[in-house]
C-alpha atoms as a PDB file:
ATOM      1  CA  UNK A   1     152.719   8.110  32.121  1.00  0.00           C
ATOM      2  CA  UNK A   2     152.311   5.018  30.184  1.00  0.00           C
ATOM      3  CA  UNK A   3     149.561   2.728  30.599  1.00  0.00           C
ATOM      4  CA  UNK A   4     151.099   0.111  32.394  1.00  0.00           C
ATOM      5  CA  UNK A   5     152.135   2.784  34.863  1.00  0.00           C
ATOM      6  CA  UNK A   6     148.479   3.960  35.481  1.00  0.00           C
ATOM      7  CA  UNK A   7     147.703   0.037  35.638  1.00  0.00           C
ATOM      8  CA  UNK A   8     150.159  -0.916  38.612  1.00  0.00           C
ATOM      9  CA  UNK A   9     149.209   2.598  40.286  1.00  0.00           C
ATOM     10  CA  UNK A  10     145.235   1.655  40.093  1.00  0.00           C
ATOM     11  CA  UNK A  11     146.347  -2.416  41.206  1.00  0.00           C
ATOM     12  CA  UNK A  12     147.845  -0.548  44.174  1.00  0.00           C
ATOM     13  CA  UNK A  13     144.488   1.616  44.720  1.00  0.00           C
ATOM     14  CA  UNK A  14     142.354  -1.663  44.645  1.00  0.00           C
ATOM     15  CA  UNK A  15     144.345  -3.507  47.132  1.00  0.00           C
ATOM     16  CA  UNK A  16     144.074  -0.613  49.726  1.00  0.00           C
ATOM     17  CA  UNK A  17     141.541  -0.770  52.098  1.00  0.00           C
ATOM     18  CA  UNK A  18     139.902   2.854  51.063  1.00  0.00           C
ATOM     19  CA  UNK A  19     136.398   2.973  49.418  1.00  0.00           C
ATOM     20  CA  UNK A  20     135.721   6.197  47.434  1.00  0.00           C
ATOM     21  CA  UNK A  21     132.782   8.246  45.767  1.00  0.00           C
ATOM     22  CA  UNK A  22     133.682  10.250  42.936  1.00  0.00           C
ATOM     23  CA  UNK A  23     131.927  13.557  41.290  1.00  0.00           C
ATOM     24  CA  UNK A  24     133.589  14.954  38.681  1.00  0.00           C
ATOM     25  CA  UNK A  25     132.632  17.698  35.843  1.00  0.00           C
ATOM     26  CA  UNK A  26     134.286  19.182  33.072  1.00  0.00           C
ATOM     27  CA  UNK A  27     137.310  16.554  32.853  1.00  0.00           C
ATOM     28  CA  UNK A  28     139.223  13.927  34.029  1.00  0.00           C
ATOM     29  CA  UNK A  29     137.000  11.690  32.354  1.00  0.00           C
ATOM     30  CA  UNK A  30     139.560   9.442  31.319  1.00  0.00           C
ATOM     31  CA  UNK A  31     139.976   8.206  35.153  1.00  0.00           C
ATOM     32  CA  UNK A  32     136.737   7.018  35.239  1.00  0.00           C
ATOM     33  CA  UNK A  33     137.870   3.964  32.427  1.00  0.00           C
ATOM     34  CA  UNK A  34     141.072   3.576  33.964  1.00  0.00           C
ATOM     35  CA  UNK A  35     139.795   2.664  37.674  1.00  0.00           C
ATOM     36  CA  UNK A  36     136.907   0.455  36.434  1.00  0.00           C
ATOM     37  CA  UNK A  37     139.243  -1.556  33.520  1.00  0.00           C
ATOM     38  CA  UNK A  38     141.858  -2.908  36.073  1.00  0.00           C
ATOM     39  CA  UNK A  39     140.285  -5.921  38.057  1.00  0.00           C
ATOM     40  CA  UNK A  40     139.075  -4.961  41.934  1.00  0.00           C
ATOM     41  CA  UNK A  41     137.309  -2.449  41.545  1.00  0.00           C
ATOM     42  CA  UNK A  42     134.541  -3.080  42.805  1.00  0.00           C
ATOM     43  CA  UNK A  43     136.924  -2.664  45.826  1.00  0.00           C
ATOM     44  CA  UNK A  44     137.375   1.059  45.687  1.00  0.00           C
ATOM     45  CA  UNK A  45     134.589   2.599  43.675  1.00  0.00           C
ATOM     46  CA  UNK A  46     131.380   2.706  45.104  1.00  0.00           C
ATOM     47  CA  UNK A  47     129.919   5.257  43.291  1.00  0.00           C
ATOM     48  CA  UNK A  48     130.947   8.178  40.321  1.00  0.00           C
ATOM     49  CA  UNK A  49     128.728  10.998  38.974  1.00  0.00           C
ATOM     50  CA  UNK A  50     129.216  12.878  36.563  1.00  0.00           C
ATOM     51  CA  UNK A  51     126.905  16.570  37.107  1.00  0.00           C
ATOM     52  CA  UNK A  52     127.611  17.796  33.803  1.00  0.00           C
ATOM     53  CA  UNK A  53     124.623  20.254  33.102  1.00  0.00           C
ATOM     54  CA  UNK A  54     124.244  23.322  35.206  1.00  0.00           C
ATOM     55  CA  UNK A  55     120.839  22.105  36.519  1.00  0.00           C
ATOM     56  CA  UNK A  56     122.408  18.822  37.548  1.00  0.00           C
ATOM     57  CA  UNK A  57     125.571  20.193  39.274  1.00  0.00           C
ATOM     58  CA  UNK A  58     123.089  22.762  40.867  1.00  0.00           C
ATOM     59  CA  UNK A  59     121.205  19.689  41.921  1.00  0.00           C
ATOM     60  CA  UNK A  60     124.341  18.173  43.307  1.00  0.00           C
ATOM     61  CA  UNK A  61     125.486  21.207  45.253  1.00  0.00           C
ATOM     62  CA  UNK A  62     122.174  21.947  46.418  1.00  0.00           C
ATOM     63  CA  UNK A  63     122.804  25.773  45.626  1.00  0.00           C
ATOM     64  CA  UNK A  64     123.796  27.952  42.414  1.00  0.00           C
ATOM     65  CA  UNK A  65     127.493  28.019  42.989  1.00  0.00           C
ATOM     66  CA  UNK A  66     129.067  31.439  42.668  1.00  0.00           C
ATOM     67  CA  UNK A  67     131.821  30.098  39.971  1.00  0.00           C
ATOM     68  CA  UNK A  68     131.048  26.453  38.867  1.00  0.00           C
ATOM     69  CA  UNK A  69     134.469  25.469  38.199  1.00  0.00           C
ATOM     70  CA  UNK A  70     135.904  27.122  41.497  1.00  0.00           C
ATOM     71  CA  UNK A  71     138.268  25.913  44.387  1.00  0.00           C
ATOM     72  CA  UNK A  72     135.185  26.380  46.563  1.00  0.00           C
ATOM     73  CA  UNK A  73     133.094  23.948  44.180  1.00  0.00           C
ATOM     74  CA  UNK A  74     135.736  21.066  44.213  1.00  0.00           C
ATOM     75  CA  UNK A  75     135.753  21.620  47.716  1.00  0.00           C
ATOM     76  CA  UNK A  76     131.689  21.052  47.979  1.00  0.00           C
ATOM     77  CA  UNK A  77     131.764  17.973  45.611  1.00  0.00           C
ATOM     78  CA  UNK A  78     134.470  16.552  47.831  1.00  0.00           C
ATOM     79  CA  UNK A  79     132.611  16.893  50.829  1.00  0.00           C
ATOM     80  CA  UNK A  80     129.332  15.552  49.741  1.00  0.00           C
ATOM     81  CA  UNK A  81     131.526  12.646  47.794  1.00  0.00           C
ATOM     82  CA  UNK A  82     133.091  11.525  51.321  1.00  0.00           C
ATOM     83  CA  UNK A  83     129.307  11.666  53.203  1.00  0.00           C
ATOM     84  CA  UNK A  84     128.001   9.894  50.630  1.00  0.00           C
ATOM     85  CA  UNK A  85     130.682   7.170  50.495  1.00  0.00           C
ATOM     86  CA  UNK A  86     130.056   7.177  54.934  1.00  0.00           C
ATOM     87  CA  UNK A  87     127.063   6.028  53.644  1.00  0.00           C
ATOM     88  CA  UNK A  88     127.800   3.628  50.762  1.00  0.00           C
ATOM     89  CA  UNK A  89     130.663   2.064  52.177  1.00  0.00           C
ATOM     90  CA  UNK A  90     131.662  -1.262  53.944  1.00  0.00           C
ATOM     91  CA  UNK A  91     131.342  -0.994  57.940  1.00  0.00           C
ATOM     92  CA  UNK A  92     134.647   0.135  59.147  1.00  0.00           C
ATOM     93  CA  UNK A  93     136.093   1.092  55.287  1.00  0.00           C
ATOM     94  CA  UNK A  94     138.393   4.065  55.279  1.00  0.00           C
ATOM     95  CA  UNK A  95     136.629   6.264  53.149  1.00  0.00           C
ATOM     96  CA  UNK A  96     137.733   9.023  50.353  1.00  0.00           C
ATOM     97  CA  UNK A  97     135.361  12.020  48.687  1.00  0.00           C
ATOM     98  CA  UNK A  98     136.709  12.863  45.418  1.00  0.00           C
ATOM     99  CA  UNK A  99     135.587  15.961  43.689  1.00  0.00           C
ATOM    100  CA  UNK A 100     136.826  17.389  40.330  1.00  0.00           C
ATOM    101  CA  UNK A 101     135.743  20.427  38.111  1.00  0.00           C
ATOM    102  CA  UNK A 102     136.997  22.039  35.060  1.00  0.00           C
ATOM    103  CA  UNK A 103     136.500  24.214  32.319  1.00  0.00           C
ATOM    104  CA  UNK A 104     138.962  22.769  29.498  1.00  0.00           C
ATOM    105  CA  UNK A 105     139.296  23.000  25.465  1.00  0.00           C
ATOM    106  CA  UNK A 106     136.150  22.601  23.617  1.00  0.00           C
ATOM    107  CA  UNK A 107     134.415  23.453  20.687  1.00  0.00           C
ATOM    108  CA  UNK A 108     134.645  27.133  21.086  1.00  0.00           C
ATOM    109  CA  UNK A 109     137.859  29.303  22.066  1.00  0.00           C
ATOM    110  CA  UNK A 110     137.222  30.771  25.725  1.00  0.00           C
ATOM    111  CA  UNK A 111     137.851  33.918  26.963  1.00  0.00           C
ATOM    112  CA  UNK A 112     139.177  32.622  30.460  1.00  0.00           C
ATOM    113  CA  UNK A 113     141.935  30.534  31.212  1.00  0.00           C
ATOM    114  CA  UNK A 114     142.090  26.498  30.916  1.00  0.00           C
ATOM    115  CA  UNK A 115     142.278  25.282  34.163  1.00  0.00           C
ATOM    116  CA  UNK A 116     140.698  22.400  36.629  1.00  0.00           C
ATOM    117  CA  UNK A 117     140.445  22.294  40.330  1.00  0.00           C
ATOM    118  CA  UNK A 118     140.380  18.929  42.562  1.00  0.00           C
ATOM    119  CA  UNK A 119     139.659  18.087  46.069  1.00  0.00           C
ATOM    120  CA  UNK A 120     140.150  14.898  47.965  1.00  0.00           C
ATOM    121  CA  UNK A 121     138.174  14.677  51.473  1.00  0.00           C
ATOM    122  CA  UNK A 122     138.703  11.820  53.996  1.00  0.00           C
ATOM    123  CA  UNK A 123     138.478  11.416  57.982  1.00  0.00           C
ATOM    124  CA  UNK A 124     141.193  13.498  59.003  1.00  0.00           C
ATOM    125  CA  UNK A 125     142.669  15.487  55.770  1.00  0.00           C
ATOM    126  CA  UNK A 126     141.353  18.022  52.959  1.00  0.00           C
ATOM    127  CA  UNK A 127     143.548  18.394  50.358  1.00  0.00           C
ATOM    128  CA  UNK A 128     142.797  20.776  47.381  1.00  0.00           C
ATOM    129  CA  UNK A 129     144.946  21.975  43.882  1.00  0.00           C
ATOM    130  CA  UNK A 130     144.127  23.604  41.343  1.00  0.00           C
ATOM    131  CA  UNK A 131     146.513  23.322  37.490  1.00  0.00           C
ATOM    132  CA  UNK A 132     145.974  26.293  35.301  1.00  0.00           C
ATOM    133  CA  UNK A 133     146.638  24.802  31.810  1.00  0.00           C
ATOM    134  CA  UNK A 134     148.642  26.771  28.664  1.00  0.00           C
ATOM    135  CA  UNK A 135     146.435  27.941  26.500  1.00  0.00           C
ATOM    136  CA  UNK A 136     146.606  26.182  23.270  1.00  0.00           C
ATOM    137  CA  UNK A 137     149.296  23.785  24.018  1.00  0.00           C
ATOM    138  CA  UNK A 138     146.544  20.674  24.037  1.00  0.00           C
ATOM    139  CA  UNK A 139     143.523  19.236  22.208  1.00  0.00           C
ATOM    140  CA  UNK A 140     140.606  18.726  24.365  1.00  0.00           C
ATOM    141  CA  UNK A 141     141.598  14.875  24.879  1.00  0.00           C
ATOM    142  CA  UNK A 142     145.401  16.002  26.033  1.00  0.00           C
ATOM    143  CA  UNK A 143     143.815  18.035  28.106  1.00  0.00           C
ATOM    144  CA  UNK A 144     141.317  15.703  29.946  1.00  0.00           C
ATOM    145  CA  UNK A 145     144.279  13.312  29.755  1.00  0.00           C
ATOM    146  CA  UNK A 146     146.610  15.436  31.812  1.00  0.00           C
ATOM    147  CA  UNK A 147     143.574  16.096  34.375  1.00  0.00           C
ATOM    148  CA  UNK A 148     143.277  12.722  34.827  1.00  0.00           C
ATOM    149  CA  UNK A 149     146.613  11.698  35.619  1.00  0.00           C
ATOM    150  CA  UNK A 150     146.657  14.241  38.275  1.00  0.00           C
ATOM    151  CA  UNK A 151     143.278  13.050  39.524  1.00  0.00           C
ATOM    152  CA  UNK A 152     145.039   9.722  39.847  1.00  0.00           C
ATOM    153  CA  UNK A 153     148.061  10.538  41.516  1.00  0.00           C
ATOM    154  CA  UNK A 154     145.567  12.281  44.244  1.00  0.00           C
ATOM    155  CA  UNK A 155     143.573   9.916  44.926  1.00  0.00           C
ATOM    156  CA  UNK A 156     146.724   7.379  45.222  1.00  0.00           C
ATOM    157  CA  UNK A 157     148.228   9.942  47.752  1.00  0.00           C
ATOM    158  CA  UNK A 158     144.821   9.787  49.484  1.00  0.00           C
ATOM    159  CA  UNK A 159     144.668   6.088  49.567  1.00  0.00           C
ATOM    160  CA  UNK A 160     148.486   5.733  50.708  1.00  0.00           C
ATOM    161  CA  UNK A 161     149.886   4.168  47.419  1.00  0.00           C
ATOM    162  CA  UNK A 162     152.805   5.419  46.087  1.00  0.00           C
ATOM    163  CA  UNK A 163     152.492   7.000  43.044  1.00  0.00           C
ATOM    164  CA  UNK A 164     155.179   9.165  40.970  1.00  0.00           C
ATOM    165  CA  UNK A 165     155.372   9.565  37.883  1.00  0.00           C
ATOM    166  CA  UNK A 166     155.250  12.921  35.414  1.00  0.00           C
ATOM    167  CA  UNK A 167     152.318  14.356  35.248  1.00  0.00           C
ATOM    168  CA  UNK A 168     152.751  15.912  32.047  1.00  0.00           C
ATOM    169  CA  UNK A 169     152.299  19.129  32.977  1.00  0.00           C
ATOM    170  CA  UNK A 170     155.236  21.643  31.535  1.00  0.00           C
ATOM    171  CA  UNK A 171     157.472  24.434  33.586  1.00  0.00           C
ATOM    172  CA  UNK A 172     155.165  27.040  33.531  1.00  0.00           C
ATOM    173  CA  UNK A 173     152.233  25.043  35.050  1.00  0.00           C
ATOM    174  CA  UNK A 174     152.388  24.694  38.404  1.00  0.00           C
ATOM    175  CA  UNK A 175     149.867  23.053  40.627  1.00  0.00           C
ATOM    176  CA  UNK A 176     148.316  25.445  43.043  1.00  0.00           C
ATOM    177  CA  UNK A 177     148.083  22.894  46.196  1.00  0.00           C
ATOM    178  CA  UNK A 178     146.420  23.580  49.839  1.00  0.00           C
ATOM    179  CA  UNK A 179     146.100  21.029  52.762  1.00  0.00           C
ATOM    180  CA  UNK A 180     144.086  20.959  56.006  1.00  0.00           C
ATOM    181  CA  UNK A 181     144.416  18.726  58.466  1.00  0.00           C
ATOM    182  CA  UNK A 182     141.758  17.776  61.078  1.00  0.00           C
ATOM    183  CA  UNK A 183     142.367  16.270  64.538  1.00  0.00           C
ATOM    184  CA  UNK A 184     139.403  14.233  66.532  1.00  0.00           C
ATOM    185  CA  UNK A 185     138.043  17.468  67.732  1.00  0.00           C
ATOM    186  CA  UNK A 186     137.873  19.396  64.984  1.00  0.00           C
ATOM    187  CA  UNK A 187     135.805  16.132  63.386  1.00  0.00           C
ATOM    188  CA  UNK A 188     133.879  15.908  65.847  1.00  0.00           C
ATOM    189  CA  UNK A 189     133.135  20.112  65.127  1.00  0.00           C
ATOM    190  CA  UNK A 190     132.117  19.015  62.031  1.00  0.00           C
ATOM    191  CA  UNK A 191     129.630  16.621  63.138  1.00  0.00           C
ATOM    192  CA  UNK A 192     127.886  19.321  65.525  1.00  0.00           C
ATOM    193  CA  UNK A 193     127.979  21.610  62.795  1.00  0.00           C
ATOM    194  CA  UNK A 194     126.174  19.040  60.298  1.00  0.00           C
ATOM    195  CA  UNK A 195     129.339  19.091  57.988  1.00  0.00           C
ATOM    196  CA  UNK A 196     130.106  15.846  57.635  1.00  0.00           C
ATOM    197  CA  UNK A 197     127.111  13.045  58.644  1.00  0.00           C
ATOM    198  CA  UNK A 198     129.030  10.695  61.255  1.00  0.00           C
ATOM    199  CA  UNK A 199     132.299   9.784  62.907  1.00  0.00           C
ATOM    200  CA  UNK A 200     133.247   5.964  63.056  1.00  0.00           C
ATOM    201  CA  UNK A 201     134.557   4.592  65.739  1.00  0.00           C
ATOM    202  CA  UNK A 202     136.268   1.337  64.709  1.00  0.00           C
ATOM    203  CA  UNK A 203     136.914  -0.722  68.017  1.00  0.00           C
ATOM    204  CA  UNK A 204     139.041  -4.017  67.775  1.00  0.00           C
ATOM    205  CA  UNK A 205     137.125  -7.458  67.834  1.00  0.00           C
ATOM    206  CA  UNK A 206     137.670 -11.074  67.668  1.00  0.00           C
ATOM    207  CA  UNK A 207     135.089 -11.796  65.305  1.00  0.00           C
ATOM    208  CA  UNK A 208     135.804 -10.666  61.319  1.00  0.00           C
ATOM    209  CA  UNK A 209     133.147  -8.370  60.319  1.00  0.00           C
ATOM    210  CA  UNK A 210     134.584  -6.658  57.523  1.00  0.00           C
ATOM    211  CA  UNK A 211     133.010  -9.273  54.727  1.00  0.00           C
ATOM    212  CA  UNK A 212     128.933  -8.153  56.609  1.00  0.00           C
ATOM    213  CA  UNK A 213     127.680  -5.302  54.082  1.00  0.00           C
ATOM    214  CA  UNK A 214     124.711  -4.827  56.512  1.00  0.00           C
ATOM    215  CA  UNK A 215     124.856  -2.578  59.631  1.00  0.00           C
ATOM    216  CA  UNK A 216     122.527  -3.117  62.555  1.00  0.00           C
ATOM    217  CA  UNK A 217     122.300   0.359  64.389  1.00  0.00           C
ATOM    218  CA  UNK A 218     121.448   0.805  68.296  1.00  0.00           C
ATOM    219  CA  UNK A 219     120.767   4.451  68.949  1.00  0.00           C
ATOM    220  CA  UNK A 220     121.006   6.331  72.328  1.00  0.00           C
ATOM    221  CA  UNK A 221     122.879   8.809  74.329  1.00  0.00           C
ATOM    222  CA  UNK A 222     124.007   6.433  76.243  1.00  0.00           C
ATOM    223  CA  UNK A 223     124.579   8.498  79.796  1.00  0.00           C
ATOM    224  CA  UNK A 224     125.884   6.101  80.590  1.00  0.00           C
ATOM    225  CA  UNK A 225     126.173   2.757  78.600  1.00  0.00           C
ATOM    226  CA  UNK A 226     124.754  -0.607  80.119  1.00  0.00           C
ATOM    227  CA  UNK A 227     124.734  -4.207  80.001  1.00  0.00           C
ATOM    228  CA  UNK A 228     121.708  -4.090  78.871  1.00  0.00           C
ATOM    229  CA  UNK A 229     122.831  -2.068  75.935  1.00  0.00           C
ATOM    230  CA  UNK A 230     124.980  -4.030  75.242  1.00  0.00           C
ATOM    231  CA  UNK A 231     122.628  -7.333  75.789  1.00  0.00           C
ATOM    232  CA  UNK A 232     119.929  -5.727  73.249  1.00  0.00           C
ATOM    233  CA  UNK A 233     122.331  -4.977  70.265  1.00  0.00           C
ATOM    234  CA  UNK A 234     123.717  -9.059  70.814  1.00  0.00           C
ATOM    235  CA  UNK A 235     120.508 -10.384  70.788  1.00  0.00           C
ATOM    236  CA  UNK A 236     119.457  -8.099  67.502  1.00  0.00           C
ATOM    237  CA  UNK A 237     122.683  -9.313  65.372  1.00  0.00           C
ATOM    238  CA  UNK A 238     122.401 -12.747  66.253  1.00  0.00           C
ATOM    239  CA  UNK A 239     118.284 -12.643  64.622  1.00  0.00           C
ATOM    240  CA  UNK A 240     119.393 -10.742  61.643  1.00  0.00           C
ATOM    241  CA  UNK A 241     122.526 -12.828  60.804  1.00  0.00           C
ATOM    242  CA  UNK A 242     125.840 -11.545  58.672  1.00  0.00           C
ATOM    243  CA  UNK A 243     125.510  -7.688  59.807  1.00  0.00           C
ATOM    244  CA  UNK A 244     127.950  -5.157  61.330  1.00  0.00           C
ATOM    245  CA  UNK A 245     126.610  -4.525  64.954  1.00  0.00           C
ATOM    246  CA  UNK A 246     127.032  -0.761  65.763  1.00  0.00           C
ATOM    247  CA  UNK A 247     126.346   1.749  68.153  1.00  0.00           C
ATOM    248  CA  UNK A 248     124.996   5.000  67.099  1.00  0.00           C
ATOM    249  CA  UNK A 249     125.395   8.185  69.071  1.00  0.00           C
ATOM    250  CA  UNK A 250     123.206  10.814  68.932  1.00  0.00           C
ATOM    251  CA  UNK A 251     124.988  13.762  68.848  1.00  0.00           C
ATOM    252  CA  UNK A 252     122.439  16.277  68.028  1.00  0.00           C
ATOM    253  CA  UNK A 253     118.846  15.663  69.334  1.00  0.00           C
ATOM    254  CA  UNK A 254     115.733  17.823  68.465  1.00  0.00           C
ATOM    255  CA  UNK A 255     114.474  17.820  71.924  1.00  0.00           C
ATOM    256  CA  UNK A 256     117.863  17.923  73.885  1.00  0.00           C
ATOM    257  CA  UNK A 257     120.987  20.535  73.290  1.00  0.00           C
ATOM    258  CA  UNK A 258     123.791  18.925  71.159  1.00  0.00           C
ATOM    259  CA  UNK A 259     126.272  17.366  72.445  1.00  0.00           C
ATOM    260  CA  UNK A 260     129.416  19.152  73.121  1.00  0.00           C
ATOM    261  CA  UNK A 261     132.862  17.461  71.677  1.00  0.00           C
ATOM    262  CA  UNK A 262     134.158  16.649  75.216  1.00  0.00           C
ATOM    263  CA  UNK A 263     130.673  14.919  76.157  1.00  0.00           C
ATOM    264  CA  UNK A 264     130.689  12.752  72.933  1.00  0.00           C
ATOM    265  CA  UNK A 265     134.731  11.766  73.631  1.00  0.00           C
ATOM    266  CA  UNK A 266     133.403  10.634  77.113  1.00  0.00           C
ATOM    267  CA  UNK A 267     130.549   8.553  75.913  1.00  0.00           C
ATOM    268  CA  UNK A 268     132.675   6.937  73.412  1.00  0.00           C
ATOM    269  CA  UNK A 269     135.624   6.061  76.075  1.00  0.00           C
ATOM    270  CA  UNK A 270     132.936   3.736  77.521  1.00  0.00           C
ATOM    271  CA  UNK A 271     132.670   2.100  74.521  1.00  0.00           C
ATOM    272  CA  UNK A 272     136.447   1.562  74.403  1.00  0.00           C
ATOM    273  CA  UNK A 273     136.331   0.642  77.559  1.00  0.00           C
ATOM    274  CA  UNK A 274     133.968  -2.126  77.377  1.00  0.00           C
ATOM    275  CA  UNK A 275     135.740  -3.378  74.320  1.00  0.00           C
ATOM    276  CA  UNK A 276     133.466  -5.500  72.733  1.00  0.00           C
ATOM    277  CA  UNK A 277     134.231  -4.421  68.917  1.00  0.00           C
ATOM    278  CA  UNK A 278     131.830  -2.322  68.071  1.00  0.00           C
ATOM    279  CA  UNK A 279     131.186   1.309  66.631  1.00  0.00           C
END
């Protein structure tokens, strides 16, 4: 792909709404440039790290992997990508966990195969591939360079910009691709479970918030939800200034049982209900 293909595919990344975390090992290095030399962004990337050693990717992961460059480990960096973008990102930001590892040309022939696996995480989709490289074909850069273009084109596909364009990847290397996609439910699973750390509810309002970087968080189990609720998380917003009012939900609680999915749907209808543009 030539450059000023990569350039109008990452102009179309910046101008989409999604914010993204990135953690990537063993290739696709060359993305990292490409995303932070167009202009904007500072709209898309909020964070990218890089857990090259064993000790730091062990760090990252939290546990001693079983294969380091895996399915299953792209998988886990994409995962704890997208929580940690929840975290990082801009109230009411779609959000996108990016995770990458690979085990490509260097300076010693390997036994094993060339190949790199990539995951892209966000509300409602996992998506996973992995490319299995031939041998020899590439120098180390060609290599990285290929990874990176596919890296690219996912996260374009994640963020809803179009993006074809040839890979450069020959006959006989086919990406190995797998896709799961989640309803509210099975989210909301997830959230019980302590997979992924919250679910944002996004309600409609007449005042712009997206531009407030600060959130201002009431929590409760609200059985049921109040005026006075509602009242309290006014007043708090109007002291503090440019912040994102929200309401948190507690759906775990180390005193009560957890919530079950149908209980949290219920408490959140009342939210929608009520209508006054907050999560």
């Amino acid at each position: 792909m030539s450059e000023a293909g990569v350039r109008a595919v990452i102009e179309g990344i910046h101008s989409s709404p999604t914010q993204a975390v990135l953690f990537l090992s063993g290739g696709a290095s060359q993305i990292i440039g490409w995303l932070l030399s167009v202009p904007g962004a500072s709209n898309t990337v909020l964070e990218t790290v890089v857990p090259y050693s064993r000790m730091s990717m062990i760090q990252l992961l939290s546990k001693i992997p079983s294969k380091f460059c895996s399915q299953d480990t792209a998988e886990d960096m994409a995962l704890l990508a997208y929580n940690r973008a929840l975290k990082l990102s801009t109230p009411g930001s779609p959000v996108l966990g990016v995770g990458f590892t690979g085990s490509l040309a260097s300076s010693r022939p390997k036994l094993g195969d060339h190949r790199f696996h990539l995951s892209t995480r966000t509300a409602d989709r996992l998506w996973v591939s992995t490319v299995t490289l031939s041998k020899g074909l590439r120098t180390r850069e060609q290599e990285d360079k290929v990874s990176s273009h596919i890296l690219l084109k996912a996260i374009a596909n994640a963020c809803r910009v179009p993006a074809t364009f040839d890979s450069g990847l020959t006959e006989s290397e086919v990406s190995d691709e797998c896709e799961k996609q989640f309803d509210e439910d099975q989210e909301l699973e997830q959230l019980i479970n302590g997979q992924i750390y919250f679910k944002i509810y996004p309600f409609a309002s007449g005042t712009d918030m997206s531009t407030a970087e600060r959130k201002i968080i009431l929590s409760g189990s609200f059985h049921p939800l109040h005026d006075g609720h509602l009242k309290l998380l006014e007043v708090a917003a109007s002291i503090c200034g440019d912040v994102y009012p929200c309401f948190e939900i507690s759906a775990v609680n180390a005193d009560k049982p957890p919530l079950t999915v149908s209980q949290i749907k219920d408490r959140v209808k009342q939210f929608e209900k009520v209508g006054e543009g907050r999560q």
